[in-house]
N, C-alpha and C. Protein backbone atom coordinates (compact mmCIF):
# COMPACT_ATOMS: atom_id res chain seq x y z
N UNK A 1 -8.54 -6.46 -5.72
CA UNK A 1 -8.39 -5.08 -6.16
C UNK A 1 -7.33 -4.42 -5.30
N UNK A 2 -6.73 -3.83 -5.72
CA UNK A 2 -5.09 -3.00 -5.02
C UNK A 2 -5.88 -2.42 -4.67
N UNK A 3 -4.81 -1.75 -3.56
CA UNK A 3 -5.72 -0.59 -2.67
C UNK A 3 -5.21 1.05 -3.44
N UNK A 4 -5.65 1.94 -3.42
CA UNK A 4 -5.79 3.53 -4.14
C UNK A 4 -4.16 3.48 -4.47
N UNK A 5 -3.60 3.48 -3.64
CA UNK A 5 -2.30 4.47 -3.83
C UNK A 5 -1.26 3.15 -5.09
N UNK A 6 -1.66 1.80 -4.60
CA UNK A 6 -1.19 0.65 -5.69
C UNK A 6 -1.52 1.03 -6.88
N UNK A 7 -2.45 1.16 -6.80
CA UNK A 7 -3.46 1.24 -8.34
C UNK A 7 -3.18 2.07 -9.20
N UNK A 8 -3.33 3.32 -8.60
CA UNK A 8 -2.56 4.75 -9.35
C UNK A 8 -0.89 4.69 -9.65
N UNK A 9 -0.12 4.54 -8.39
CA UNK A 9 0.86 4.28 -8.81
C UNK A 9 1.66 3.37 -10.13
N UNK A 10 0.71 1.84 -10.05
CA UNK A 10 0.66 1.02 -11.22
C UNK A 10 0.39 1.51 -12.50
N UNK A 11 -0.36 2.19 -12.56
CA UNK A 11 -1.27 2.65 -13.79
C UNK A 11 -0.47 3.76 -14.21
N UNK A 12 0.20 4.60 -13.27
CA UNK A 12 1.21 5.72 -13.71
C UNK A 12 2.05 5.13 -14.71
N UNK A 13 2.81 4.44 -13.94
CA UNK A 13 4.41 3.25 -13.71
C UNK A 13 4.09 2.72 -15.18
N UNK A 14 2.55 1.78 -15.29
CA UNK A 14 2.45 1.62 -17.50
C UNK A 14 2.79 2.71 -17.75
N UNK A 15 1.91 3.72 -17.76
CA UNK A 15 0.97 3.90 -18.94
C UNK A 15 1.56 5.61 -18.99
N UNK A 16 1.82 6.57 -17.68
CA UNK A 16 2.15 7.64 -17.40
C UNK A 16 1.02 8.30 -17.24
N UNK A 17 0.38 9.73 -18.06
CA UNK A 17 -0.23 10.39 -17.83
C UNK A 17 -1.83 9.49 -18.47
N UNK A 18 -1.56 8.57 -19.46
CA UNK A 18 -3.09 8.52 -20.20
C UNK A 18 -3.07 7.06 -18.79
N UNK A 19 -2.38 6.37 -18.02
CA UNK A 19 -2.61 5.56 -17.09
C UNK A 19 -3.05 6.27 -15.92
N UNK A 20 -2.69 7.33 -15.58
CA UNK A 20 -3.84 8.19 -14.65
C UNK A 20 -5.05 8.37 -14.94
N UNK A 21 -5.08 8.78 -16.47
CA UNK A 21 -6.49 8.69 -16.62
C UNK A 21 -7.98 7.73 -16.84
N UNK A 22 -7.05 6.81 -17.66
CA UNK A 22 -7.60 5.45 -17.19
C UNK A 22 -8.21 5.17 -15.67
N UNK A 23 -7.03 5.19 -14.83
CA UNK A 23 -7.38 4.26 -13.03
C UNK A 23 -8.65 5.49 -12.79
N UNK A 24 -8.77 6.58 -13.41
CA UNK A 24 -9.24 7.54 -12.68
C UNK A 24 -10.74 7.24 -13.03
N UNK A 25 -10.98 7.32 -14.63
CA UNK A 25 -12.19 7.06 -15.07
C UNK A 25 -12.76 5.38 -14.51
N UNK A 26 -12.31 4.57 -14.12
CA UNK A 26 -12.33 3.31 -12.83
C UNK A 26 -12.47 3.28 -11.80
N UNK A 27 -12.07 4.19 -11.25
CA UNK A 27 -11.80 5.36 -9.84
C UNK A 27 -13.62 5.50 -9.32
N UNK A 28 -13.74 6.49 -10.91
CA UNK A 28 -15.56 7.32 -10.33
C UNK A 28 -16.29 6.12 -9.73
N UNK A 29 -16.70 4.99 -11.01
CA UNK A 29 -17.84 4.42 -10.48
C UNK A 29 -17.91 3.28 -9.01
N UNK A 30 -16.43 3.51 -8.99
CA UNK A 30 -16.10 2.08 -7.48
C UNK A 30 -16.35 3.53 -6.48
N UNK A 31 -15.73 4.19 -6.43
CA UNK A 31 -16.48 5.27 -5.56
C UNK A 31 -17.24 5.42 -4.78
N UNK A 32 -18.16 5.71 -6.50
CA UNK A 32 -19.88 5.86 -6.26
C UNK A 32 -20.47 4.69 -5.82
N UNK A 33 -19.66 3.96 -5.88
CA UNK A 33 -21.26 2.92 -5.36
C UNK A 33 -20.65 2.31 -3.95
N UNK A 34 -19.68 2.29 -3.94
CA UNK A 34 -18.86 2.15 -2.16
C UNK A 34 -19.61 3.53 -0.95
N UNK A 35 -19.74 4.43 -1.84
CA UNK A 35 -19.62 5.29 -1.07
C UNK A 35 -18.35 5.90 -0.49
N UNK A 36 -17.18 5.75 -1.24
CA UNK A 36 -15.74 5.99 -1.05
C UNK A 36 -15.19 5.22 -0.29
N UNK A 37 -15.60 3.67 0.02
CA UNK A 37 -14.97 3.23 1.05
C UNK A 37 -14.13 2.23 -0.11
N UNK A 38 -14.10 1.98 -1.41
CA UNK A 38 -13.40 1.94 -2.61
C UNK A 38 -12.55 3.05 -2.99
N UNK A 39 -11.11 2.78 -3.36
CA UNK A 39 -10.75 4.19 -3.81
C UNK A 39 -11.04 5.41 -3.41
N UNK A 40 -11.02 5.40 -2.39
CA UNK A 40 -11.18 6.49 -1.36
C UNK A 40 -10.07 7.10 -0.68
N UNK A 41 -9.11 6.41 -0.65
CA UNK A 41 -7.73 6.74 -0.19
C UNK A 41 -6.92 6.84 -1.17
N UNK A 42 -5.27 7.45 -1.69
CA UNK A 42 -4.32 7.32 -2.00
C UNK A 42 -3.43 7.33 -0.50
N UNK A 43 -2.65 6.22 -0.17
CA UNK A 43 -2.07 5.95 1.09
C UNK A 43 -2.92 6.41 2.55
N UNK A 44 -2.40 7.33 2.63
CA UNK A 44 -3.89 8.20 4.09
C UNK A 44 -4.05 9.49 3.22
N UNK A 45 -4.46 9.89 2.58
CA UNK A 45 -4.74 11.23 2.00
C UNK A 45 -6.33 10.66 1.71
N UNK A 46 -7.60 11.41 1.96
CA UNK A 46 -8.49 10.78 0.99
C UNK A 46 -8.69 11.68 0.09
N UNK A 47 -9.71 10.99 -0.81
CA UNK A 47 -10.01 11.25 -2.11
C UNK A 47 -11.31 11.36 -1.99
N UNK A 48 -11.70 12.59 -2.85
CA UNK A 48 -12.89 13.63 -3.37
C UNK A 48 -13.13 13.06 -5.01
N UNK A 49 -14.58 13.50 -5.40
CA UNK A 49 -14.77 13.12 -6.49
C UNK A 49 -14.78 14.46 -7.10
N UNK A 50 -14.33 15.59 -7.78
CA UNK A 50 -14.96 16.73 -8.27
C UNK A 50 -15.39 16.99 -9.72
N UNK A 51 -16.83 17.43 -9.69
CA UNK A 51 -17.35 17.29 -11.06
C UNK A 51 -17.50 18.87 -11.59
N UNK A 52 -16.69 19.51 -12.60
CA UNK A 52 -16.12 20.73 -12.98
C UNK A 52 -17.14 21.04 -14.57
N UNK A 53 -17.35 21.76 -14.88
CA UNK A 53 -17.62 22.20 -16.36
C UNK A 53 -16.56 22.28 -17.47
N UNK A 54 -16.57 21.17 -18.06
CA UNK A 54 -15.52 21.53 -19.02
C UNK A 54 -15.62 22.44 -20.28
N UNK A 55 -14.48 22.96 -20.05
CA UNK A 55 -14.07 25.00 -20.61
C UNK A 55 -14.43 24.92 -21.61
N UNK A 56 -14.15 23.95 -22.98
CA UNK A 56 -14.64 23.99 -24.25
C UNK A 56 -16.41 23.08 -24.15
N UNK A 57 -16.51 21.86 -23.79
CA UNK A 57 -17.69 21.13 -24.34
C UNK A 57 -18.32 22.04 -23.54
N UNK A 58 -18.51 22.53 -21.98
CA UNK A 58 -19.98 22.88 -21.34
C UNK A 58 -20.38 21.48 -20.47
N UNK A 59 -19.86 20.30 -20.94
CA UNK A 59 -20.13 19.45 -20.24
C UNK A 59 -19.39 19.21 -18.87
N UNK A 60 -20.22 18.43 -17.99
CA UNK A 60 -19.60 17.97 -16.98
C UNK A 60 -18.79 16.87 -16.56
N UNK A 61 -17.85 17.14 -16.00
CA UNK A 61 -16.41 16.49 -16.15
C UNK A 61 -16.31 16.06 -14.64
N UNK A 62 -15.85 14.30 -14.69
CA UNK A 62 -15.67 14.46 -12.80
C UNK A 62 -14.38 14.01 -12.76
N UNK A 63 -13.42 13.89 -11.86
CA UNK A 63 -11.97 13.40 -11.32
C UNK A 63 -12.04 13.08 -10.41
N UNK A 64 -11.40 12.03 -9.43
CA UNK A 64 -11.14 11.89 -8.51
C UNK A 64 -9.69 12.48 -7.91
N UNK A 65 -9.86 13.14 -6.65
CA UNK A 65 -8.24 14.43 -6.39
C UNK A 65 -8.50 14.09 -5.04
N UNK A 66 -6.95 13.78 -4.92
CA UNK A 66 -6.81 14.00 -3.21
C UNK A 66 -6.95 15.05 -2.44
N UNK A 67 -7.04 15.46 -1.34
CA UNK A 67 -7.77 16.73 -0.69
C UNK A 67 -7.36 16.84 0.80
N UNK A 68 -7.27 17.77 0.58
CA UNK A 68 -6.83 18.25 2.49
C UNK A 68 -7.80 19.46 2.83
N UNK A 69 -8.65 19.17 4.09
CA UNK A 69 -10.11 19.83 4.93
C UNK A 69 -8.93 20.81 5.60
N UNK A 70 -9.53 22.00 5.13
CA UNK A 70 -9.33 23.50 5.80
C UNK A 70 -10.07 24.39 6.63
N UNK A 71 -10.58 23.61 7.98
CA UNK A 71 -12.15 24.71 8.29
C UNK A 71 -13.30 23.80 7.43
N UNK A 72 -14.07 24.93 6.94
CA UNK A 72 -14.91 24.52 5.83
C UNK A 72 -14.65 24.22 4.59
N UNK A 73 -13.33 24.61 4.04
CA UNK A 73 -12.99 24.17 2.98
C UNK A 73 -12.19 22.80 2.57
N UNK A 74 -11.99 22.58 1.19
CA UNK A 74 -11.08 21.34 0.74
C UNK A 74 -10.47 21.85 -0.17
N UNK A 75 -9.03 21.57 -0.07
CA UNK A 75 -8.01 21.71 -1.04
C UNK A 75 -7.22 20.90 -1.58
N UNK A 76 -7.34 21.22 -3.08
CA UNK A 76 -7.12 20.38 -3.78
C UNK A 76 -5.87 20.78 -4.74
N UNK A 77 -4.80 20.29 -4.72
CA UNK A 77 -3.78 20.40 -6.16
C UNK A 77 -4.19 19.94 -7.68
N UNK A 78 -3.59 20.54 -8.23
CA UNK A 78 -3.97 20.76 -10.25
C UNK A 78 -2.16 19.34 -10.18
N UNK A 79 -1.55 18.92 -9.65
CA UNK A 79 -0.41 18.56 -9.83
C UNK A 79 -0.28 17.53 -11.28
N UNK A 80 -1.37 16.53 -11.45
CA UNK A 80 -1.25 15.73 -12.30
C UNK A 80 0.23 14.46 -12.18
N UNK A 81 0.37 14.44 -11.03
CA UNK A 81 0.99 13.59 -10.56
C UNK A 81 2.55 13.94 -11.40
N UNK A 82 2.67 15.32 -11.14
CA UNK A 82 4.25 15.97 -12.12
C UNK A 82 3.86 16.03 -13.46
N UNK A 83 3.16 15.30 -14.42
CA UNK A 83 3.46 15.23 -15.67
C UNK A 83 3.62 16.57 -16.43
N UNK A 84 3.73 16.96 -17.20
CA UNK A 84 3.83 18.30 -18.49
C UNK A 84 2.45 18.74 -18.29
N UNK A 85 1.38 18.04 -18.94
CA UNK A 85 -0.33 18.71 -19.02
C UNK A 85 -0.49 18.69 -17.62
N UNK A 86 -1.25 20.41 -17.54
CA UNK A 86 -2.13 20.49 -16.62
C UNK A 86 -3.46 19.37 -16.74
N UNK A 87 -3.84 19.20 -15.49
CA UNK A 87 -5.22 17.84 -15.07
C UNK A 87 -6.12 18.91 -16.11
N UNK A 88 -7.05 18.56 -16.96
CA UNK A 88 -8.43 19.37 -17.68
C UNK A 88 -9.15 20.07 -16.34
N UNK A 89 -9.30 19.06 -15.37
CA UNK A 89 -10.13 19.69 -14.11
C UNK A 89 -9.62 20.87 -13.19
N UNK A 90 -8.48 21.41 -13.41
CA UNK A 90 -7.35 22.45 -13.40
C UNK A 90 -7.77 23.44 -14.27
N UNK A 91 -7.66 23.08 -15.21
CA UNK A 91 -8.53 24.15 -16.41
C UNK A 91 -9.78 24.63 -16.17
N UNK A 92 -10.25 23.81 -16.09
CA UNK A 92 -11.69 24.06 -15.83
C UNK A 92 -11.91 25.28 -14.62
N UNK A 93 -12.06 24.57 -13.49
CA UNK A 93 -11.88 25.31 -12.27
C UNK A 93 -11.81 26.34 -12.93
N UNK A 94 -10.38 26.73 -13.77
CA UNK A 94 -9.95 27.99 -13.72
C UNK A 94 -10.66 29.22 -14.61
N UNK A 95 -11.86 28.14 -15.51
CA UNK A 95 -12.27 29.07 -16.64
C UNK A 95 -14.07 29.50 -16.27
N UNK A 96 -14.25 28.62 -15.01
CA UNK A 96 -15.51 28.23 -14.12
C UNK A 96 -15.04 27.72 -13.12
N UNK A 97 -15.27 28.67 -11.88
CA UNK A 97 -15.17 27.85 -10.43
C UNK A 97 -15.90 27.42 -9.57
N UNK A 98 -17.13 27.30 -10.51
CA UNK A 98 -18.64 26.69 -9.95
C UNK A 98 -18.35 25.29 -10.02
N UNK A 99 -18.56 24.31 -8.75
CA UNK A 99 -18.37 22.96 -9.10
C UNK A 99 -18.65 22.23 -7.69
N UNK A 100 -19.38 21.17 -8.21
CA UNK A 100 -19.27 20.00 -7.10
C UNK A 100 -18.55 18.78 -6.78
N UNK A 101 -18.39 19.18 -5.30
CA UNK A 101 -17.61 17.52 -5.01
C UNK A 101 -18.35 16.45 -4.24
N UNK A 102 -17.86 15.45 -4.28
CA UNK A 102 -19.11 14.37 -3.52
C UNK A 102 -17.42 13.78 -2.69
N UNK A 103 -17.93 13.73 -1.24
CA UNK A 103 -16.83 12.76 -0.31
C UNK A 103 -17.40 12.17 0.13
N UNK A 104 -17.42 11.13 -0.20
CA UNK A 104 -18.14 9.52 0.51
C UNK A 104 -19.66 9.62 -0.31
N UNK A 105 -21.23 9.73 0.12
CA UNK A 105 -21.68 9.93 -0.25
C UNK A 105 -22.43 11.42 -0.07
N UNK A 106 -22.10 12.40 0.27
CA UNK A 106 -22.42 13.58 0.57
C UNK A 106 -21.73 14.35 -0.51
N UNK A 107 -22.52 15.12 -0.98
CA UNK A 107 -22.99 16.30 -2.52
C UNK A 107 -22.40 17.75 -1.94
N UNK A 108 -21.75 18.76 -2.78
CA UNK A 108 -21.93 19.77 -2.16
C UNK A 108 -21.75 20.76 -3.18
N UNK A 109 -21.85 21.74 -3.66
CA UNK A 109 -21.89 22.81 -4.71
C UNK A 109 -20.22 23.45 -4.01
N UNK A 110 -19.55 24.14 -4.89
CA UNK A 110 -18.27 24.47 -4.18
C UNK A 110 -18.20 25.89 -5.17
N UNK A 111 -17.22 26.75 -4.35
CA UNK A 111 -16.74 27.80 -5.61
C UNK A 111 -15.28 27.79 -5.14
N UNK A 112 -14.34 27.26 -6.31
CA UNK A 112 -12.95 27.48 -6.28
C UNK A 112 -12.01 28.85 -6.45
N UNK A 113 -10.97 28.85 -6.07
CA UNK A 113 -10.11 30.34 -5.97
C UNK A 113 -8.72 29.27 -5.86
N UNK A 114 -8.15 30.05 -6.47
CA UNK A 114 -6.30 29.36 -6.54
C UNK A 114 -5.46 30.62 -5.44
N UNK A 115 -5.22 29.54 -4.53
CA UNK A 115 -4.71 30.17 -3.21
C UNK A 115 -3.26 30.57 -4.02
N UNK A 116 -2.40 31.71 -2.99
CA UNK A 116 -1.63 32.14 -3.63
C UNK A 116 -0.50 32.81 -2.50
N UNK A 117 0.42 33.25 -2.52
CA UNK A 117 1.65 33.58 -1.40
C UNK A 117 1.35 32.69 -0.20
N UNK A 118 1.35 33.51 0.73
CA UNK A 118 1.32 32.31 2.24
C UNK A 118 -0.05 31.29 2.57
N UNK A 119 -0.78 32.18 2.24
CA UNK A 119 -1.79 31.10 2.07
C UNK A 119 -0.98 29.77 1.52
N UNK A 120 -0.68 30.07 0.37
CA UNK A 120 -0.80 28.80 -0.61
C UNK A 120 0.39 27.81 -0.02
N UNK A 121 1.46 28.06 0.14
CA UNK A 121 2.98 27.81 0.81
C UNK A 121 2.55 27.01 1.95
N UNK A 122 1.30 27.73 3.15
CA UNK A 122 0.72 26.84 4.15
C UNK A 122 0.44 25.54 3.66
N UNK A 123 -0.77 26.03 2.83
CA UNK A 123 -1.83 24.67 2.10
C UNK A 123 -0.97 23.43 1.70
N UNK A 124 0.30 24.23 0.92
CA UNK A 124 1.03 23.43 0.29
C UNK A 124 1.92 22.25 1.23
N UNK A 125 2.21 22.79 2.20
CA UNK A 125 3.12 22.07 3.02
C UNK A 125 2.09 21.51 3.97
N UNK A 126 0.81 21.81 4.11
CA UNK A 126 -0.04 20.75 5.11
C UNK A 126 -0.59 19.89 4.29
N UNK A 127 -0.73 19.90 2.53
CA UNK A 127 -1.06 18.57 1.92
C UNK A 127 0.26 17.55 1.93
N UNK A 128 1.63 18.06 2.11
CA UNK A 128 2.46 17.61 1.96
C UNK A 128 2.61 16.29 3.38
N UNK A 129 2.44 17.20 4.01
CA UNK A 129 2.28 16.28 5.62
C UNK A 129 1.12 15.03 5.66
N UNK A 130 0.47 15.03 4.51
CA UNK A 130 -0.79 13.90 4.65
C UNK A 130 -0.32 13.28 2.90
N UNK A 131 0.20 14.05 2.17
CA UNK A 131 0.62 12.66 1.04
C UNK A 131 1.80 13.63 0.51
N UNK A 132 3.05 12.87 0.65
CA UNK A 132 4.52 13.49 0.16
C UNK A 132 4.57 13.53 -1.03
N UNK A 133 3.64 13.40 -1.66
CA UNK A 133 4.19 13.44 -3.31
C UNK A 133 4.34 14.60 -4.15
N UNK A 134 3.82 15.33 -3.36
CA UNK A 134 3.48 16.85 -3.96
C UNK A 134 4.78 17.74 -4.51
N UNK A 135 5.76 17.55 -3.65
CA UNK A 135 7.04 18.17 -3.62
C UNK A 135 7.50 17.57 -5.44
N UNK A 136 7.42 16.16 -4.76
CA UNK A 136 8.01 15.63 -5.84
C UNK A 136 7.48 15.44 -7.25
N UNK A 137 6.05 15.83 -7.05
CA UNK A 137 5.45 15.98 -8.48
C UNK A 137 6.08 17.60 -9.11
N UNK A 138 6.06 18.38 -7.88
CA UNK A 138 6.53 19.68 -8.49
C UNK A 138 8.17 19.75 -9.19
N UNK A 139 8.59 19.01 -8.47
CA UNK A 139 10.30 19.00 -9.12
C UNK A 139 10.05 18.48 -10.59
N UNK A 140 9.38 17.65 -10.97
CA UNK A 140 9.26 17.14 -12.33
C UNK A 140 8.81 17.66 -13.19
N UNK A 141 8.11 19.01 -12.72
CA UNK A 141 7.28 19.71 -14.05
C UNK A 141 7.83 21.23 -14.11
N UNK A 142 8.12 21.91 -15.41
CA UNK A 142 8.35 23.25 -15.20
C UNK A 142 7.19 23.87 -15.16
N UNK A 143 5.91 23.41 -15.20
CA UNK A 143 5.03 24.37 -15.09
C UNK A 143 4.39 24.50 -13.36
N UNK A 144 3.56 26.10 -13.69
CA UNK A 144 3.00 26.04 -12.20
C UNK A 144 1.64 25.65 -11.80
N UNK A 145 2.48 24.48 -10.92
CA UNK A 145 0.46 24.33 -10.24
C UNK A 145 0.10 24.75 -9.72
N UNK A 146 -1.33 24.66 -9.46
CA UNK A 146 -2.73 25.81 -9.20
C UNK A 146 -2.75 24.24 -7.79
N UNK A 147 -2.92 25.44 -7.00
CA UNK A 147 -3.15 24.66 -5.68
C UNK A 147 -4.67 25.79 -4.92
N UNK A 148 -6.17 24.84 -5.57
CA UNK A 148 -7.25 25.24 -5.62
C UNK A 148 -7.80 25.19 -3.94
N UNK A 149 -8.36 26.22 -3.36
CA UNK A 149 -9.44 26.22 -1.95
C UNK A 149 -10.40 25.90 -2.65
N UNK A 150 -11.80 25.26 -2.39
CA UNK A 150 -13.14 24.88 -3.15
C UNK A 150 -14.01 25.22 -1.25
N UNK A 151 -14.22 26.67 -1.69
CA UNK A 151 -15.16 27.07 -0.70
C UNK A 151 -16.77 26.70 -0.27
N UNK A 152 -17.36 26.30 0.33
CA UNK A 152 -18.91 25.73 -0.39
C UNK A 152 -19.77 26.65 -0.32
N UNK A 153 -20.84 26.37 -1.11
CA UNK A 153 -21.82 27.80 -1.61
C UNK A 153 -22.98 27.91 -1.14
């Protein structure tokens, strides 16, 4: 099994945006049962599982998103690895910011807020310092990403 950052990258490199979603829905259950010591990383960045309400079904929706620890918080980018569509779990958040994430095997209820001026510019450039891709997902998309705090409740 490739390690996180192979895998995704591969699966991009096919398939583009529906190959993210693929590795991702592959992603949850090696996870869950590792306890994140599977797919737990993209390069050194780790990876969060977050399970969101999705805006139209009501149902619950999980992703796996890389994350950078703020204090008590984790922050997370909507980037979608540059593509055109916002991530659904981007949406979500945004239409309900009630949500849980699980890191490793520990649960936690969260409430999200989309950081914004210096705040966000900080956040942005200290996820950048733990996985570079961020910049470069943003050059590829004209739209704006939501670069989420997930406070816990």
């Amino acid at each position: 099994m490739p390690s996180g950052d192979k895998f995704y990258s591969r699966a991009s490199q096919m398939m583009g945006a529906a190959g993210l979603r693929w590795a991702g829905k592959l992603n949850i259950p090696l996870y869950r049962i590792s306890g994140g010591r599977l797919m737990g990383k993209v390069n050194q960045a780790p990876v969060l599982l977050l399970t969101t309400t999705g805006r139209k079904s009501g149902q619950k929706r999980t992703a796996p998103v890389v994350y950078l620890t703020d204090g008590e918080n984790l922050v997370v980018i909507g980037s979608n690895a540059g593509h055109s569509r916002t991530p659904a779990w981007s949406l979500n958040l945004k239409a309900n910011p009630e949500a849980e994430v699980e890191v490793g095997r520990e649960r936690h209820a969260v409430h999200a807020r989309v950081a914004e001026g210096e705040e966000r510019a900080d956040l942005w450039r200290r996820h950048n310092e733990q996985y570079s891709g961020f910049d470069e997902y943003e050059a590829r998309t004209d739209r704006n990403i939501a670069l989420f705090v997930l406070e816990p409740r």
